[in-house]
Protein backbone atom coordinates (compact mmCIF):
# COMPACT_ATOMS: atom_id res chain seq x y z
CA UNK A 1 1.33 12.06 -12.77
CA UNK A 2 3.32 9.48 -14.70
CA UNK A 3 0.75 6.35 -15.68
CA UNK A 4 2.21 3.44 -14.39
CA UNK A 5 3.01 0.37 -16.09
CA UNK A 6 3.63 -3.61 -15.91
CA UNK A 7 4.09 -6.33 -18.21
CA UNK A 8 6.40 -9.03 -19.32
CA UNK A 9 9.03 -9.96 -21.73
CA UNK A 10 7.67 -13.86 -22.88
CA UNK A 11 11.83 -14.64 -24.03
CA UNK A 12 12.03 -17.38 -26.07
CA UNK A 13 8.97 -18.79 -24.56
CA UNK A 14 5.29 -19.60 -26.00
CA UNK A 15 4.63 -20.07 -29.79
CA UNK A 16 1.20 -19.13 -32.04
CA UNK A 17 -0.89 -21.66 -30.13
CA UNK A 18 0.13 -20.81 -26.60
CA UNK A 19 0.27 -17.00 -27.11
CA UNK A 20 -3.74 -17.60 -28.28
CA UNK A 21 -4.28 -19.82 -25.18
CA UNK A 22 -2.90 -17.21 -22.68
CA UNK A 23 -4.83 -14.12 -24.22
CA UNK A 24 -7.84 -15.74 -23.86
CA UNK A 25 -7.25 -16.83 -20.34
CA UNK A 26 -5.91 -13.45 -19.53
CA UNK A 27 -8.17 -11.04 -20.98
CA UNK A 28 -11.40 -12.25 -18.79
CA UNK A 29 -9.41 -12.46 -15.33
CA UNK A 30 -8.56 -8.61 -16.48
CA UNK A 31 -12.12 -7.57 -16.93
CA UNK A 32 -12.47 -8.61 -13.44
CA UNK A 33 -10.27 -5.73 -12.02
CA UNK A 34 -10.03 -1.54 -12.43
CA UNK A 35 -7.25 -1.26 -14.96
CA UNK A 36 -8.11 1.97 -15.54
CA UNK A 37 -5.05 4.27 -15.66
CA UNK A 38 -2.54 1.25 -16.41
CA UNK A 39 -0.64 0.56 -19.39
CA UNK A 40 -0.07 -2.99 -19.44
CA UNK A 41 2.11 -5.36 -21.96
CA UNK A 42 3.52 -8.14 -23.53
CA UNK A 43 6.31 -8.52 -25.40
CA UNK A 44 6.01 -11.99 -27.13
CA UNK A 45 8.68 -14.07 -29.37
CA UNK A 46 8.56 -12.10 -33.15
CA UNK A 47 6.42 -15.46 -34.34
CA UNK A 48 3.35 -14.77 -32.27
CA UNK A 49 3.17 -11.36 -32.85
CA UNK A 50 0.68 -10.96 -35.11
CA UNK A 51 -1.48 -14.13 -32.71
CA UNK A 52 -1.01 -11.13 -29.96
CA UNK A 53 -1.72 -8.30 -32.07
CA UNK A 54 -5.24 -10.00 -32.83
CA UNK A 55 -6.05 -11.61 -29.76
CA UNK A 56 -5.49 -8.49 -27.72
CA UNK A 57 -7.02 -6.05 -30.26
CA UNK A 58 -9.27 -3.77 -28.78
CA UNK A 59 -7.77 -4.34 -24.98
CA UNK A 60 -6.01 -2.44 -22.27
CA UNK A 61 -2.82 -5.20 -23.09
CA UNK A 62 -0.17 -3.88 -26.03
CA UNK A 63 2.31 -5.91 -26.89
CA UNK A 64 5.73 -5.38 -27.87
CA UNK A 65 8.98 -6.80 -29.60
CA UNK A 66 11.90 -7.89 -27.83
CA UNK A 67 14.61 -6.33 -30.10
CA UNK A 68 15.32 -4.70 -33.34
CA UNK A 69 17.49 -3.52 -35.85
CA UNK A 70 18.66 0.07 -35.91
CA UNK A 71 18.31 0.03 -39.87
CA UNK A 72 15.01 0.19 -41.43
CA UNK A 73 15.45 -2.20 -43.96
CA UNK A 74 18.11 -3.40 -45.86
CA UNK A 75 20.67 -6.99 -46.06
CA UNK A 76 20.46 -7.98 -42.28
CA UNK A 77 19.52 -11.35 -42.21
CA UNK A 78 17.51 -12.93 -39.67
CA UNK A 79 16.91 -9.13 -38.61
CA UNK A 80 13.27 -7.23 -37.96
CA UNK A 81 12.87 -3.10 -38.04
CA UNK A 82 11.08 -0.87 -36.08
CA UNK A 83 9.03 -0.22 -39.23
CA UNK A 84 8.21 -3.79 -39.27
CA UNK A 85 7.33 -4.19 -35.40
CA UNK A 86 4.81 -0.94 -35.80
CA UNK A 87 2.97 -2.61 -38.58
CA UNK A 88 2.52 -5.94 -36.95
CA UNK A 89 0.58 -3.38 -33.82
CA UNK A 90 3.92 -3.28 -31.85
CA UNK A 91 3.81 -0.23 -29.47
CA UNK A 92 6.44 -1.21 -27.38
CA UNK A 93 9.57 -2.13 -28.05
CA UNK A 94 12.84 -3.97 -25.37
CA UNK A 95 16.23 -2.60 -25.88
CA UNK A 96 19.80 -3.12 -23.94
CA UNK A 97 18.42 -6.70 -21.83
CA UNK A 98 21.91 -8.16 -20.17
CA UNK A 99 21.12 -11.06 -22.15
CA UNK A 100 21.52 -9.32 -25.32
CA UNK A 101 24.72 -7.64 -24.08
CA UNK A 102 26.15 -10.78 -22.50
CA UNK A 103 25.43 -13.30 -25.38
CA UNK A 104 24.96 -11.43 -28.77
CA UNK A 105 27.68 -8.36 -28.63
CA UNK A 106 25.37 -5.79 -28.56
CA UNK A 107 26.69 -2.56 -26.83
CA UNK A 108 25.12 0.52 -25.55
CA UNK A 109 26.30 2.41 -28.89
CA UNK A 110 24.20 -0.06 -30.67
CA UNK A 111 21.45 0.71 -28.42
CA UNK A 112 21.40 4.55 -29.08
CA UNK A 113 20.66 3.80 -33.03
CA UNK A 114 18.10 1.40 -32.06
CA UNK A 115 16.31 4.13 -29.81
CA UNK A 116 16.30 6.62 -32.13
CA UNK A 117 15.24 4.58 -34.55
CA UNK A 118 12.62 3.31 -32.55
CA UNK A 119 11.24 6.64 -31.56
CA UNK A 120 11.25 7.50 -35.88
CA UNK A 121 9.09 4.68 -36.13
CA UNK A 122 6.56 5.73 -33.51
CA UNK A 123 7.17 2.86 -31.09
CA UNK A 124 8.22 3.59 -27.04
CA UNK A 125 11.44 1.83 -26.35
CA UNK A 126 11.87 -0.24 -23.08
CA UNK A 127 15.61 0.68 -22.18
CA UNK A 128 17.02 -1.63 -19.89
CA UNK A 129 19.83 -0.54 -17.76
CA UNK A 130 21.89 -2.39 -15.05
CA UNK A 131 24.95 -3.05 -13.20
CA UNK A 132 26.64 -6.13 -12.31
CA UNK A 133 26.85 -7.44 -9.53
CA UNK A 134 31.15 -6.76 -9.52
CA UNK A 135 30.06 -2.71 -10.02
CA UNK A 136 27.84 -2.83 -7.12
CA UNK A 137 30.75 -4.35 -4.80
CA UNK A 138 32.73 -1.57 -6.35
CA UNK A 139 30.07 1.02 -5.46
CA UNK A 140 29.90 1.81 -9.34
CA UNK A 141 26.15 1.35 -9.61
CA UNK A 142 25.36 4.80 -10.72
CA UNK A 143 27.84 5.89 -12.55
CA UNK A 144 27.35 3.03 -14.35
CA UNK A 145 24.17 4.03 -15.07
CA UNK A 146 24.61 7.05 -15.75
CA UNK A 147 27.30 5.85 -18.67
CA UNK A 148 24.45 3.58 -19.99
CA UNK A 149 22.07 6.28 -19.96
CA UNK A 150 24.28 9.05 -21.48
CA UNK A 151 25.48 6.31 -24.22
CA UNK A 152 21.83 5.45 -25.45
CA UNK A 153 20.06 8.45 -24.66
CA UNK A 154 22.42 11.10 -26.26
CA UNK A 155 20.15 11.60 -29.18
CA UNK A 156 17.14 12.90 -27.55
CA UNK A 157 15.65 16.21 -26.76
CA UNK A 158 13.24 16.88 -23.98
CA UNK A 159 10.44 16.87 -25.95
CA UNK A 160 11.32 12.94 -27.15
CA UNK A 161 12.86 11.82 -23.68
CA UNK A 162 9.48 11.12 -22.05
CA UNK A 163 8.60 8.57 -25.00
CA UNK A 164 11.20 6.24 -23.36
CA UNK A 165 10.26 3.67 -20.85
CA UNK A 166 13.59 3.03 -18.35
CA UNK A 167 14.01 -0.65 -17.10
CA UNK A 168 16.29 -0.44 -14.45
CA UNK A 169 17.38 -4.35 -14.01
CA UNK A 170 20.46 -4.67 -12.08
CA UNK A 171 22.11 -7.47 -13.77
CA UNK A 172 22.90 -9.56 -10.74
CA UNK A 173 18.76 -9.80 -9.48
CA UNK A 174 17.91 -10.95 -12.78
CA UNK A 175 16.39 -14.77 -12.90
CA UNK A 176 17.51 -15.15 -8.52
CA UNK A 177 15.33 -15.71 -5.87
CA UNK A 178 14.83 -12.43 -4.75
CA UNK A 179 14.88 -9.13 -6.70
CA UNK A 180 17.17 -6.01 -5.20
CA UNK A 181 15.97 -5.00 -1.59
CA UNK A 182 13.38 -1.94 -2.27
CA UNK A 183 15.63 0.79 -0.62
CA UNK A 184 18.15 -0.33 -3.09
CA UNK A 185 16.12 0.03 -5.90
CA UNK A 186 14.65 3.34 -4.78
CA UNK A 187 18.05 4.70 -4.55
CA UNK A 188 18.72 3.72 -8.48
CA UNK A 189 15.64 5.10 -9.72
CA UNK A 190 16.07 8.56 -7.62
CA UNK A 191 19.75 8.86 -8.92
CA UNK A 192 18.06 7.97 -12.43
CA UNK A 193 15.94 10.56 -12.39
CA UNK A 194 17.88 12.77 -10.80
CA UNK A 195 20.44 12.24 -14.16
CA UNK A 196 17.71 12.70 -16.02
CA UNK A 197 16.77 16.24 -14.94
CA UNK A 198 20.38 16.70 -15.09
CA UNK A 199 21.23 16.29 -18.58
CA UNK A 200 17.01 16.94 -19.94
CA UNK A 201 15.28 19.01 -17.39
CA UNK A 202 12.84 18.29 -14.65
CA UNK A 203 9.57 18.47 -16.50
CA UNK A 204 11.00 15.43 -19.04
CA UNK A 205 12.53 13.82 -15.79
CA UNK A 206 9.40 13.84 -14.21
CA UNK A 207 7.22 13.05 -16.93
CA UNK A 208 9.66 9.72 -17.84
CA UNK A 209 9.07 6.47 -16.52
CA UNK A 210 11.29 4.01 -14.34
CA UNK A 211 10.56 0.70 -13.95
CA UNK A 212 11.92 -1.93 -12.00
CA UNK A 213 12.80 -5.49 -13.09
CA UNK A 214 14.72 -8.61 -11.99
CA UNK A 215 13.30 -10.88 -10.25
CA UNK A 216 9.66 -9.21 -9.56
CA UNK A 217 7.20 -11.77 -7.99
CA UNK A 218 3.70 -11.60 -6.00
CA UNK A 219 6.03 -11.59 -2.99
CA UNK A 220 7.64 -8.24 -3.53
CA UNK A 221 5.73 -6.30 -6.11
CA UNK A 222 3.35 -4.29 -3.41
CA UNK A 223 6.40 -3.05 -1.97
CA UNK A 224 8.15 -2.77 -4.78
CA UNK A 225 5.16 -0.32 -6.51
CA UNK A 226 5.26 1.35 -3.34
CA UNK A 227 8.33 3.51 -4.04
CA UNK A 228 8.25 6.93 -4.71
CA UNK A 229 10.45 6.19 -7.95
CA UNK A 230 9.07 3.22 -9.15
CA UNK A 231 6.67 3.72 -12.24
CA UNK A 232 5.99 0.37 -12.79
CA UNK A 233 7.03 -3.49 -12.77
CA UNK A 234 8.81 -5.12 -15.44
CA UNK A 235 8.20 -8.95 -14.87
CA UNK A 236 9.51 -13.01 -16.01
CA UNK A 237 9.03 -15.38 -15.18
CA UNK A 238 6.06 -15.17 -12.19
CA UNK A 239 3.86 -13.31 -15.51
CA UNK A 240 4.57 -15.99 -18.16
CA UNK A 241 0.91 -17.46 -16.81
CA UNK A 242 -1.82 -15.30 -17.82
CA UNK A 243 -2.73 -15.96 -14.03
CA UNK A 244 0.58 -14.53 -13.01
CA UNK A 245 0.13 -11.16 -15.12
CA UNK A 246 -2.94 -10.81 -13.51
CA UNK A 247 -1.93 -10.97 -10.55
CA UNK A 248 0.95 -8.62 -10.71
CA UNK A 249 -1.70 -6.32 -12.32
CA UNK A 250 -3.58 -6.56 -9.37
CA UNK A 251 -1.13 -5.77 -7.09
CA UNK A 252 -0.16 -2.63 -9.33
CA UNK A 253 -3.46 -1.14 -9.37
CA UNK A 254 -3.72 -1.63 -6.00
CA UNK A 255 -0.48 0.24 -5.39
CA UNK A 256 -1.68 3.37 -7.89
CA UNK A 257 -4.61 3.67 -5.89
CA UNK A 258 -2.94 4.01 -2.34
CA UNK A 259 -0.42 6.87 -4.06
């Protein structure tokens, strides 16, 4: 049974003072509710990372970074390792988001160095995967993925695959009004896994988990969970309250329980 998961990536959003506020807002509407069984996260800006490491010590909530290097040290200015995210608490760690591919360069090559050098370092790598919205009109969508999954998985073994956390975000539901339509997703995350087993084996297949993000809300998260192949919820905006992780926390618990 793969443990399912939900959190949010914070972006470029809330500093040392606000990352304090919304643990200590969050952690009490948690206690409220069975978490028991989740793995739930944040992945705040690199500056409030240690503020999250301490506020959420001891909780069910570990937090992550955003992106990373591939080296573990060296002249990369500006730069942060995978060394460096472990030993500020990071557990997770978000590689391959469209906006890092669209606006900084990076590639899915890149991405493969990062993962293994994330998995070295002991941390789980988020791996977000996607197609645009012109490879969906094309009827590209998985062999797109596929590519991306190929490209930044190639390193791993079946014994390291399950350590990765998919993020299937099709690139064109990302930051609308309404995420992909749930058959649509379930169809991704079946031919992901199904890719998976392909290239790894079933037993990593099923033991790895796909989540879905872009554009996940109160609104569509129940029957978004509800899928066969959904592991989890990968969430903005609607989480960037502590209220609003809550509540998508709620509605993924629920969701576990009715499996």
């Amino acid at each position: 049974m793969r443990k399912p998961l939900v959190g949010t990536g914070w972006k470029m959003n809330h500093g040392i003072a606000a990352t304090e506020a919304y643990a200590r807002r969050l952690l009490p509407l948690l206690a409220e509710m069975p978490v028991e069984g989740l793995d739930i996260f944040v992945l705040p800006p690199f500056v409030s990372l240690s503020t999250a490491a301490r506020e959420f010590a001891g909780s069910p909530v570990a937090i992550g970074g955003q992106t990373m290097h591939w080296d573990a040290s060296g002249a990369w200015t500006g730069e942060i390792s995978a060394p460096m995210l472990a030993e500020a608490g990071c557990r997770f760690v978000e590689l391959a988001h469209s906006e890092r591919l669209q606006h900084f360069g990076e590639t899915y090559d890149l991405v493969r160095l990062k993962v293994d050098a994330a998995i070295v370092a002991g941390l789980e790598p988020i791996l977000c995967l996607g197609e645009s919205a012109e490879d969906r009109r094309m009827g590209q969508s998985d062999s797109v993925l596929q590519d991306q999954v190929a490209t930044a998985l190639s390193g791993q073994t079946a014994e390291t695959l399950p350590r990765v956390v998919l993020a299937y975000e099709p690139r064109w539901a990302i930051g609308v009004a309404e995420a992909a339509p749930p058959e649509y997703v379930e169809r991704r995350h079946a031919a992901l896994r199904q890719t998976l087993a392909q290239n790894w084996g079933e037993a990593a297949a099923t033991a790895t988990r796909i989540i879905y993000g872009g554009s996940v809300s109160p609104a569509n998260g129940a029957e978004l969970i509800a899928l066969d192949n959904v592991d989890g919820l990968f969430i903005g905006r609607a989480a960037w309250t502590p209220e609003g992780l809550a509540a998508m926390v709620r509605i993924v618990a629920a969701g576990k329980r009715q499996r």
